[in-house]
Protein backbone atom coordinates (compact mmCIF):
# COMPACT_ATOMS: atom_id res chain seq x y z
CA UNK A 1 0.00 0.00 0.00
CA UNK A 2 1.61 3.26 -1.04
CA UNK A 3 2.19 5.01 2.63
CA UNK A 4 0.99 8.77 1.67
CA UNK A 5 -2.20 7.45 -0.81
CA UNK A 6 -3.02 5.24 2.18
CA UNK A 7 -3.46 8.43 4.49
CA UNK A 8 -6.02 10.15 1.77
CA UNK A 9 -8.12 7.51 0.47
CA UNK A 10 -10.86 9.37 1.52
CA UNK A 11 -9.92 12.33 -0.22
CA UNK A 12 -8.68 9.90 -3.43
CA UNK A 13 -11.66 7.76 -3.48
CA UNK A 14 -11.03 4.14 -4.77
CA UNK A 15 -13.38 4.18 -7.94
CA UNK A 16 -12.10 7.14 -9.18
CA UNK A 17 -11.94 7.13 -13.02
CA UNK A 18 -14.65 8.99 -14.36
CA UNK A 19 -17.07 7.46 -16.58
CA UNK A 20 -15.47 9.02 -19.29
CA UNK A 21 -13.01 7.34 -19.86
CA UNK A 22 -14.47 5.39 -22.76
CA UNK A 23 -15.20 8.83 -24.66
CA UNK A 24 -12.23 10.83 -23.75
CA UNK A 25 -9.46 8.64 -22.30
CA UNK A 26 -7.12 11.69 -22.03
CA UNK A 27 -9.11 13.54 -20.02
CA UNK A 28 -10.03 10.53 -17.96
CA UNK A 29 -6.18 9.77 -17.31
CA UNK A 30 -5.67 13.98 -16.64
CA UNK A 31 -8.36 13.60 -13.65
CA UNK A 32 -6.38 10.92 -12.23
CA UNK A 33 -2.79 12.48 -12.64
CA UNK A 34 -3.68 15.37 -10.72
CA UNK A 35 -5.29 13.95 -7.78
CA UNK A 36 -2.26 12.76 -6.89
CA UNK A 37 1.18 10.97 -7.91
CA UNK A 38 -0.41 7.52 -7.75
CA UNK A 39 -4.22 6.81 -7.20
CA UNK A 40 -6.04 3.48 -5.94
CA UNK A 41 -8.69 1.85 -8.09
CA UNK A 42 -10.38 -1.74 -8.10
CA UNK A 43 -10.18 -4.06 -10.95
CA UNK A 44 -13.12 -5.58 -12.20
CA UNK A 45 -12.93 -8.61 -9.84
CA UNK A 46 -12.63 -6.23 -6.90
CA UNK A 47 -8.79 -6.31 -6.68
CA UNK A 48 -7.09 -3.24 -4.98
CA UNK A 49 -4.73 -1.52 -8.08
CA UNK A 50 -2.71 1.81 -8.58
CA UNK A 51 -2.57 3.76 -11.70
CA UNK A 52 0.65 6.28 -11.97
CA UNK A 53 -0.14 8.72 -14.50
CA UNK A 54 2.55 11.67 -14.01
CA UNK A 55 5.31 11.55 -16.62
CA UNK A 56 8.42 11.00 -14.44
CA UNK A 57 6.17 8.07 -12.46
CA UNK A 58 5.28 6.54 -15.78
CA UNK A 59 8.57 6.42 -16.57
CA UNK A 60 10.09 5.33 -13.00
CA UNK A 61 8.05 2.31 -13.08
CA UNK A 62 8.80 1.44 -16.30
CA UNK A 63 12.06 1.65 -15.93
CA UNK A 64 12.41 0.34 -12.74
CA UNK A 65 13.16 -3.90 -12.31
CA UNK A 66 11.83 -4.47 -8.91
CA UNK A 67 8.48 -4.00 -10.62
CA UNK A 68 7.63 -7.47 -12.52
CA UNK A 69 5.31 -8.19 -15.29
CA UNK A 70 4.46 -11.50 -14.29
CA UNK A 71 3.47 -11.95 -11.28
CA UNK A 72 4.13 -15.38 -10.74
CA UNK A 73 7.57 -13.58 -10.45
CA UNK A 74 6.32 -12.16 -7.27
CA UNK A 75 7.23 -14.79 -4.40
CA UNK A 76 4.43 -16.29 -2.17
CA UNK A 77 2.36 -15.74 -4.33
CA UNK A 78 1.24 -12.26 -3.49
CA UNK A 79 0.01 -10.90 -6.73
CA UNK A 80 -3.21 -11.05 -7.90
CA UNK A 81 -3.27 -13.39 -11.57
CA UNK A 82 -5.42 -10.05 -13.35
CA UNK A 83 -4.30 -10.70 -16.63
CA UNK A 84 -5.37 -14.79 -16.17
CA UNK A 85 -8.63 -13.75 -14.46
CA UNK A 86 -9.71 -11.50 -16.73
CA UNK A 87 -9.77 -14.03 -19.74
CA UNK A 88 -11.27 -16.89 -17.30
CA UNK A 89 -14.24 -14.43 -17.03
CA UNK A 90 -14.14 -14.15 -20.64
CA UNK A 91 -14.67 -17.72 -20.93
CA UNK A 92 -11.10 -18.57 -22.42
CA UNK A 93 -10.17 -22.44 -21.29
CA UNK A 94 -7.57 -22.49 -19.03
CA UNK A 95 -4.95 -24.23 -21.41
CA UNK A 96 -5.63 -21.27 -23.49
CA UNK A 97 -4.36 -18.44 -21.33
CA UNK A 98 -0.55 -18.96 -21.86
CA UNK A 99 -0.88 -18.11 -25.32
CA UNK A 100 -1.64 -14.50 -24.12
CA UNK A 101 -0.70 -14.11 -20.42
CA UNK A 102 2.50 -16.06 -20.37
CA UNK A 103 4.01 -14.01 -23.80
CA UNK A 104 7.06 -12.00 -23.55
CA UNK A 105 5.57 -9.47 -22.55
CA UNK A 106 5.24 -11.40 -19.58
CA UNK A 107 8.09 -12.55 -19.25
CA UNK A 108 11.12 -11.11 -16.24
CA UNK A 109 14.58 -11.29 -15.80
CA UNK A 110 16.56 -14.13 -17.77
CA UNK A 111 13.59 -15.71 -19.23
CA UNK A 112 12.71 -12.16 -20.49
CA UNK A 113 16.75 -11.41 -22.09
CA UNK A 114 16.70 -14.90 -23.42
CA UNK A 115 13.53 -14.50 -25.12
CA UNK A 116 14.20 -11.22 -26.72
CA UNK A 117 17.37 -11.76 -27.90
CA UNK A 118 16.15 -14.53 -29.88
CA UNK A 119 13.89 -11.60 -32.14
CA UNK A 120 15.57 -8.66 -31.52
CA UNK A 121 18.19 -8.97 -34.40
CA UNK A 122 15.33 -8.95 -36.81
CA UNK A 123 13.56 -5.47 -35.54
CA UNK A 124 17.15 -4.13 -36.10
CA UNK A 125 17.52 -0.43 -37.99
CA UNK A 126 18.92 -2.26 -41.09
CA UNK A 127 16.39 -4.99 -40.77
CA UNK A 128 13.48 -2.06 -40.97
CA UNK A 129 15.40 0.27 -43.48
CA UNK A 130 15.76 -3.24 -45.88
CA UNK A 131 11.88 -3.48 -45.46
CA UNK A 132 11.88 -0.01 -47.04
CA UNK A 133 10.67 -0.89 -51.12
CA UNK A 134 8.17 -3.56 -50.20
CA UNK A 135 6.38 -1.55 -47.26
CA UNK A 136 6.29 1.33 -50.04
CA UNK A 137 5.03 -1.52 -52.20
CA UNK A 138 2.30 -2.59 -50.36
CA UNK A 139 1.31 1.03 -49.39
CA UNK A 140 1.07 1.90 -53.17
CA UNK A 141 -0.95 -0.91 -53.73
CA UNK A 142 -3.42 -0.14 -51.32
CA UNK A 143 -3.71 3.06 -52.10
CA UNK A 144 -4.14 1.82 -56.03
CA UNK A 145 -7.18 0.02 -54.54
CA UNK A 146 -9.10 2.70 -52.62
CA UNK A 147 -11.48 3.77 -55.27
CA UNK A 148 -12.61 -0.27 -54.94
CA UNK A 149 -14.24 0.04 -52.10
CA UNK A 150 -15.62 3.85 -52.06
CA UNK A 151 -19.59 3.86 -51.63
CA UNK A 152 -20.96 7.18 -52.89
CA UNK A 153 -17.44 8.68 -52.50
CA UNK A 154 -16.82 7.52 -49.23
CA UNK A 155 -14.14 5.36 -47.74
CA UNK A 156 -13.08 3.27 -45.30
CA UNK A 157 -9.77 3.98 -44.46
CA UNK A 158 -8.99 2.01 -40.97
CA UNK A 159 -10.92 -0.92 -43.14
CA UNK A 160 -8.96 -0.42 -46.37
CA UNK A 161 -5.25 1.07 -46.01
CA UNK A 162 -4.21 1.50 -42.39
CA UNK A 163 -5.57 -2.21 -40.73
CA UNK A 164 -4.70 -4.08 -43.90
CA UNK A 165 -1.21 -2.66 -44.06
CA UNK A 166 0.46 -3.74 -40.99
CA UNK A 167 -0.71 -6.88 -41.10
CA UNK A 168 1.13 -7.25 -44.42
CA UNK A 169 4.17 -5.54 -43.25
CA UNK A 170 4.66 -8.10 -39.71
CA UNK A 171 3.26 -11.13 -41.90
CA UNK A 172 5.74 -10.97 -44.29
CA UNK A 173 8.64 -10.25 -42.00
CA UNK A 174 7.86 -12.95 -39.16
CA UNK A 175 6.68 -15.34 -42.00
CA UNK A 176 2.87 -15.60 -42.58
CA UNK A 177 2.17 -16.83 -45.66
CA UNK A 178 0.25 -14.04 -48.27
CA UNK A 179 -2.28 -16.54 -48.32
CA UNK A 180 -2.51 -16.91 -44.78
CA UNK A 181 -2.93 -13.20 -43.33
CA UNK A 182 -6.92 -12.73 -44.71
CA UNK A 183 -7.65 -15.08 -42.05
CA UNK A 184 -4.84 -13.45 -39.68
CA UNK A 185 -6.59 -10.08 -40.38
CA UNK A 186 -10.04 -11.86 -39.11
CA UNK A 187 -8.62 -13.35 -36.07
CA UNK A 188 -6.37 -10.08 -35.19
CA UNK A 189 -9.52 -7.46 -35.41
CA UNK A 190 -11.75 -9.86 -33.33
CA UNK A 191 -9.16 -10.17 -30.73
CA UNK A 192 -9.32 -6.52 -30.57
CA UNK A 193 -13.32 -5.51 -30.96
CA UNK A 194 -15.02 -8.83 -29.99
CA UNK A 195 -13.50 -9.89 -26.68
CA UNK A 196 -16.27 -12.10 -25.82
CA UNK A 197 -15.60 -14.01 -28.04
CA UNK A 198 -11.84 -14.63 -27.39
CA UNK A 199 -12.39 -18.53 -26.84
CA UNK A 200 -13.63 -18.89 -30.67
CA UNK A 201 -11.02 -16.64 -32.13
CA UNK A 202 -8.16 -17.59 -30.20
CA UNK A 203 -8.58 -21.15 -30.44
CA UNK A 204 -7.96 -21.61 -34.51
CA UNK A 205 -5.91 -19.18 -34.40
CA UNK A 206 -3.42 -21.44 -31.89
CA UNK A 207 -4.13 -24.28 -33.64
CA UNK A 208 -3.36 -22.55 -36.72
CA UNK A 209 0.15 -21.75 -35.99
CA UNK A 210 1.25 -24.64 -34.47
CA UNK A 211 0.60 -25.77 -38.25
CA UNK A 212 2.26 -23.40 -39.75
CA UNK A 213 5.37 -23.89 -37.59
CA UNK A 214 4.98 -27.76 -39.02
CA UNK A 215 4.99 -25.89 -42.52
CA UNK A 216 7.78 -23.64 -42.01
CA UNK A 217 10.13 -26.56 -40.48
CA UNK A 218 9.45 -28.25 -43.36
CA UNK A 219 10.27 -25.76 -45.79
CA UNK A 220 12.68 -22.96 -44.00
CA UNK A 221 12.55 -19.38 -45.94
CA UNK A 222 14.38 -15.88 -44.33
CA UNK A 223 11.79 -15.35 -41.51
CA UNK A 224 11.75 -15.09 -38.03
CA UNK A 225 9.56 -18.70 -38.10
CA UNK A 226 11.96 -20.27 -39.72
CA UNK A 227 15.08 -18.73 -37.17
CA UNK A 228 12.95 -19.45 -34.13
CA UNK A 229 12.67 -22.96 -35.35
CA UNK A 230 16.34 -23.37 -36.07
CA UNK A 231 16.93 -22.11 -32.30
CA UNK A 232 14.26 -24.54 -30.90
CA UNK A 233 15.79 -27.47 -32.79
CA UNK A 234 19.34 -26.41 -31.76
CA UNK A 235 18.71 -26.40 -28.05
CA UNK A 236 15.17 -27.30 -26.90
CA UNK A 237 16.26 -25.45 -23.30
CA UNK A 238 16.38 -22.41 -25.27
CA UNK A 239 12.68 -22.27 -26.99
CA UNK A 240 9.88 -24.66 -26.19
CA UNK A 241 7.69 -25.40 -28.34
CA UNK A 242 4.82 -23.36 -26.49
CA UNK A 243 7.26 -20.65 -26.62
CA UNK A 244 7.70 -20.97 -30.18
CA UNK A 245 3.92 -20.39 -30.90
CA UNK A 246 3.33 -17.99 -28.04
CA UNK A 247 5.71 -15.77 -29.77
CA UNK A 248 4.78 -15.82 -33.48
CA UNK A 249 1.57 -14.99 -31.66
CA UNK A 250 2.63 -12.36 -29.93
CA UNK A 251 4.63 -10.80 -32.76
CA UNK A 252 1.88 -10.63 -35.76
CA UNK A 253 -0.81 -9.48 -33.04
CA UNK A 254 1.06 -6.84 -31.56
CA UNK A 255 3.00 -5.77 -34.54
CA UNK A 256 -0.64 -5.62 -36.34
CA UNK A 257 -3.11 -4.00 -33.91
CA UNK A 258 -1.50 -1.23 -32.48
CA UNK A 259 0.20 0.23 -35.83
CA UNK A 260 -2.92 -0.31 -37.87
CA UNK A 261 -4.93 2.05 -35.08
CA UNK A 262 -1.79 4.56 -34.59
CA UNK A 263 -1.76 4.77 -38.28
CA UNK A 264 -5.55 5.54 -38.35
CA UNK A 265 -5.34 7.79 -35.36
CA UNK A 266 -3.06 9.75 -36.91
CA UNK A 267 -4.43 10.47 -40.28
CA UNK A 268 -8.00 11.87 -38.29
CA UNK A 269 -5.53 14.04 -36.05
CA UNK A 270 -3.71 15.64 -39.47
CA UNK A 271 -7.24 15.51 -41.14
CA UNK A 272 -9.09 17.70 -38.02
CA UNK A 273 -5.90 20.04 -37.40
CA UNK A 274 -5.57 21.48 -40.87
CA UNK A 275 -2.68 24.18 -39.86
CA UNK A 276 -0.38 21.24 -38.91
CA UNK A 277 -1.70 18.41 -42.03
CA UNK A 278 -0.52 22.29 -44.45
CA UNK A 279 3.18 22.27 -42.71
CA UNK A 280 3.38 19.24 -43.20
CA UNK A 281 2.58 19.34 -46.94
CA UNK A 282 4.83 22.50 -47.32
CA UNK A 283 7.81 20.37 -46.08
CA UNK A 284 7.95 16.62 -46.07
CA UNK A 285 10.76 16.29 -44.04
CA UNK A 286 8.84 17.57 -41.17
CA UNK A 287 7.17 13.82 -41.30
CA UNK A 288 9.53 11.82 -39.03
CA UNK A 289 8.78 14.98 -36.32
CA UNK A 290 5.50 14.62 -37.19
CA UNK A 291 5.13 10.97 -36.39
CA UNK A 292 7.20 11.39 -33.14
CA UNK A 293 4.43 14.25 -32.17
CA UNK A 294 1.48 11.81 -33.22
CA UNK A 295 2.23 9.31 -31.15
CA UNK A 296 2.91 11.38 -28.20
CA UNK A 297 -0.73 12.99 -28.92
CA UNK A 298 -2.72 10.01 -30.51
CA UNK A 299 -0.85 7.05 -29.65
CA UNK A 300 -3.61 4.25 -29.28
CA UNK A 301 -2.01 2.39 -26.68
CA UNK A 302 -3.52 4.50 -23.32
CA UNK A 303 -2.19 1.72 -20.61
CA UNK A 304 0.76 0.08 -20.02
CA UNK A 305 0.58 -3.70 -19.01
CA UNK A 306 -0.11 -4.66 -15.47
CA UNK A 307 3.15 -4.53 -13.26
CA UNK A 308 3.78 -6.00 -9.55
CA UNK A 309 6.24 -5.15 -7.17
CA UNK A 310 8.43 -7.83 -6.45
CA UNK A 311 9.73 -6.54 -3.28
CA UNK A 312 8.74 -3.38 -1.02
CA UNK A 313 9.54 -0.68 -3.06
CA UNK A 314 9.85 3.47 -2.22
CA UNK A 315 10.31 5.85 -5.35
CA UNK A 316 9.79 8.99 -3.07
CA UNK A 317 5.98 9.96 -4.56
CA UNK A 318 4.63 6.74 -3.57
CA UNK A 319 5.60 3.07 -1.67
CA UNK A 320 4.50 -0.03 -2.81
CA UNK A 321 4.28 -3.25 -1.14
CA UNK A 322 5.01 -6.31 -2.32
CA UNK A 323 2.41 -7.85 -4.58
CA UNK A 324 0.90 -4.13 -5.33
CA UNK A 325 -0.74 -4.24 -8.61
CA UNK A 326 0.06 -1.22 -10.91
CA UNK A 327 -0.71 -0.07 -14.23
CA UNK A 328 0.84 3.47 -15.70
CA UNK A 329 -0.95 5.18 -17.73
CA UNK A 330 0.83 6.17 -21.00
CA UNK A 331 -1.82 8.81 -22.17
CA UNK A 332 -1.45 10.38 -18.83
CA UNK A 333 2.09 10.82 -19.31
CA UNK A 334 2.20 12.06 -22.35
CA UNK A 335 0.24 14.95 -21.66
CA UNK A 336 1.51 15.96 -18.57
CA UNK A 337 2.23 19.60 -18.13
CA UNK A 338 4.90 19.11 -15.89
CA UNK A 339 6.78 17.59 -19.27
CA UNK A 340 4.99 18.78 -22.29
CA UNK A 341 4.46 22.58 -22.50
CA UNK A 342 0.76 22.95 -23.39
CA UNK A 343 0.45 18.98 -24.06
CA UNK A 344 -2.83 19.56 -25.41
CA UNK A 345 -1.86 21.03 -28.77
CA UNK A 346 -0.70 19.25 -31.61
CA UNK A 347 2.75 20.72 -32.97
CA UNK A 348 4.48 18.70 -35.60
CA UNK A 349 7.26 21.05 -35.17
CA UNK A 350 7.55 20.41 -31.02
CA UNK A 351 10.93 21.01 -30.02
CA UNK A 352 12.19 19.01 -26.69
CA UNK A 353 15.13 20.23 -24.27
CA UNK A 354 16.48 16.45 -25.01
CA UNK A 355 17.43 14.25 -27.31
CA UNK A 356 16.26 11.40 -28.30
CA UNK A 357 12.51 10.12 -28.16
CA UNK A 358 10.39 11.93 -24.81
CA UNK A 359 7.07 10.60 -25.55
CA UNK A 360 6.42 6.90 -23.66
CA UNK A 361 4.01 5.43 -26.12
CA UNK A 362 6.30 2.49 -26.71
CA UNK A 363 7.14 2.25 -23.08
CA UNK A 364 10.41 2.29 -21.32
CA UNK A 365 12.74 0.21 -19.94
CA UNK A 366 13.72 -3.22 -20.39
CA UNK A 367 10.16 -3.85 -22.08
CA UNK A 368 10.48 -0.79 -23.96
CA UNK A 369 8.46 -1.81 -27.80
CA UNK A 370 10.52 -4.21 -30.13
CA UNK A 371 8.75 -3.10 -32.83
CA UNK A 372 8.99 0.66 -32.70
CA UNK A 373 11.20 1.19 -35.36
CA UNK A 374 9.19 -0.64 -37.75
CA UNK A 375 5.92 0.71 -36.39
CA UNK A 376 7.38 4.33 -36.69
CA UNK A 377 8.56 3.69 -40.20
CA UNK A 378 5.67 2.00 -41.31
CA UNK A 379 3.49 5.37 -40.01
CA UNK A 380 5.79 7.25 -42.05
CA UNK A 381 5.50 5.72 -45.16
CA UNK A 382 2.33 4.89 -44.84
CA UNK A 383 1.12 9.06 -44.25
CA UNK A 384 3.63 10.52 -46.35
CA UNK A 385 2.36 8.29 -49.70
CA UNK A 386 -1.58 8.70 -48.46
CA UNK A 387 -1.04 12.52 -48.36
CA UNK A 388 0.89 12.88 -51.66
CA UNK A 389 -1.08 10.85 -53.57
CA UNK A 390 -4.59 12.40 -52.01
CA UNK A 391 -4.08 15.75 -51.76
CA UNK A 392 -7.83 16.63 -50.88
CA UNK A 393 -8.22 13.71 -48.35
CA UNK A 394 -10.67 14.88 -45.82
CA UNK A 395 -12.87 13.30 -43.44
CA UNK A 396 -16.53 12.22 -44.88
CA UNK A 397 -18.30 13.35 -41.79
CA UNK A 398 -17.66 15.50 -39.08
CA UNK A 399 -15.19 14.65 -36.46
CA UNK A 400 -17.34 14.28 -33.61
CA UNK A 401 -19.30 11.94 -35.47
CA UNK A 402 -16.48 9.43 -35.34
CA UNK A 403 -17.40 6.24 -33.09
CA UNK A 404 -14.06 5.86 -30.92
CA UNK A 405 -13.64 2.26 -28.72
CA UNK A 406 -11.46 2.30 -25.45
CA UNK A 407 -11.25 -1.19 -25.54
CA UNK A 408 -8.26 -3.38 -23.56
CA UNK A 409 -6.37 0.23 -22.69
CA UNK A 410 -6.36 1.34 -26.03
CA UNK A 411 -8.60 4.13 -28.18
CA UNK A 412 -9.36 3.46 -31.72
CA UNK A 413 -11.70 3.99 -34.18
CA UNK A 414 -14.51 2.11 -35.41
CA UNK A 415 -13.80 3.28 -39.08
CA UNK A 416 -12.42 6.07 -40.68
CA UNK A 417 -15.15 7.46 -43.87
CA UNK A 418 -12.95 9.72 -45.59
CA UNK A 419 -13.41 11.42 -49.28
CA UNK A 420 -10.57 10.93 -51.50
């Protein structure tokens, strides 16, 4: 229990998020942040959990290795199993849950290094700048296909160019057949809109790559299948077969989801700030700016993944005992004042007093995102190409007619009618 939230949990009340947090997660996350460094809430099973959402907190936890992500890492057992207990209450059989509570993203310590070095080399700057021609590729060739699937003038775009995309882009580099990813595309978006039914999505889906690891042993190409195999077979200590699966899983998923919505999220923030989508169209080379300001004010992602302390732990603003639950909230720091000078406004040409990237929508730490290069360079391809090629883009209806979700810690849209 953090010793000076304990003391005011009368003035910090326990269910403290405001209902809107659904329609406007920012402001949701700004309510909490300045009530105090660290506030209490319960979790839908009634668990006691904090939410940090000041900038330097966010990043302190993050950062910090006496706070696990699994919390079978915690000894005695004193974490609650959230993650697990969420999906048993969605109905998801119980030899399921591995596949997407024991990932790594779950993972700590060695079993965390050893997993991530075994991907790492091919999320590498010269792995993403070699994706380069086919990324540009597959965006012209979506973009070739808009007027398809235009009804009266209107499109789609989250349906047709920025979900699509991704998926294409992480398929081909972990090793998803082309003829494969429809199906991929189907599972991925009901993972991520149609949670109730997680048993009958994620079941194929398993059972689906186990076969295509039998497929890609068989016949070996340049994909990270194919070199996770070869490590398996070389020393089973090093990859289990669980593993194996858990992580082509975990790759396709999380390199899909997350960059198809970012992508969206950021064309509606260009499209409804027309002074910053004209810089950007009077100088191009503002876009890799631009895409480090979108994700620090649109980023999709508003949570990070639940963390426990794995021993007593004091970081000055707060104390945590051992077993705390605690979730940061990524949105919150992003637009903290105490970091961002008027956080609220979107400035593609945002200059920071440091180098390097300040916004924490890939994280921090050892967990920090293996795919943000990719997903950053994907985003910029994937805008500068739309916007060149559609130089009257604009949204089909008006912005606060867009249906947003805030489902699983993340807000996206439900589509994305545009006119070409």
């Amino acid at each position: 229990m953090h010793g000076d939230t304990k003391k005011n949990l009368g003035k910090h009340p326990e269910n403290n998020v405001p209902p809107l947090i659904n329609a406007d997660p920012h402001a949701a996350y700004e309510h909490l942040r300045e009530q105090a460094p660290v506030c209490p809430v319960r979790s839908v099973e009634g668990s006691l959990m904090w939410i940090v959402a000041r900038y330097d907190g966010v990043r302190s936890v993050l950062s910090d290795a006496r706070f696990a992500n699994n919390p079978a890492s915690v000894a005695g057992g004193r974490a609650p199993q959230l993650q697990a207990n969420a999906m048993r209450r969605l109905g998801l059989d119980e030899e399921l849950i591995p596949y997407l509570a024991d990932t790594l993203l779950d993972s700590d310590g060695t079993d965390h290094s050893r997993l991530r070095r075994l991907v790492t080399p091919a999320f590498s700057a010269r792995k993403v700048k070699a994706l380069s021609p086919r990324i540009e590729r597959l965006t012209d060739d979506l973009i070739d296909a808009l007027p398809e699937h235009s009804a009266d003038g209107v499109t789609d775009l989250l349906a047709h160019f920025a979900y699509p995309l991704p998926i294409n882009v992480i398929g081909e580099l972990v090793g998803v057949p082309a003829a494969d990813l429809p199906a991929w595309l189907g599972w991925t978006h009901d993972l991520s809109f149609n949670q109730q039914a997680l048993g009958q999505t994620l079941r194929p889906l398993v059972d689906h790559t186990y076969e295509l690891v039998r497929r890609r042993a068989a016949e070996p190409g340049e994909d990270v299948i194919s070199e996770l195999i070869q490590a398996r077979d070389a020393d089973g200590d090093r990859l289990s077969e669980r593993e194996l699966v858990t992580m082509v899983l975990s790759l396709v998923i999380a390199g899909h989801d997350t960059t198809a919505n970012f992508i969206a999220n950021s064309i509606w923030a260009l499209l409804t700030h027309p002074d910053q989508l004209a810089l950007l169209r009077a100088d191009p080379g503002l876009m890799p700016q631009a895409v480090q300001e979108l994700l620090r004010w649109c980023g999709p992602v508003l949570v990070s993944r639940m963390r426990y302390a794995a021993e007593d732990v004091d970081l000055g603003w707060g104390t945590f005992q051992t077993g705390d639950a605690v979730t940061v909230a990524l949105s919150g720091g992003n637009h903290d004042p105490r970091r961002f000078a008027d956080p609220g406004r979107l400035d593609i040409t945002r200059q920071h007093d440091t180098r390097g990237e300040v916004h924490v929508s890939f994280g921090a730490g050892p967990h920090y995102c293996l795919g943000a290069a990719l997903a950053r360079h994907e985003a910029e391809i994937a805008l500068s190409r739309l916007l060149t090629r559609h130089p009257d883009l604009a949204l089909a209806v008006p912005a606060e007619q867009l249906q947003w979700h805030a489902v699983s810690g993340m807000r996206k849209l439900a589509t994305l009618p545009v006119r070409l």
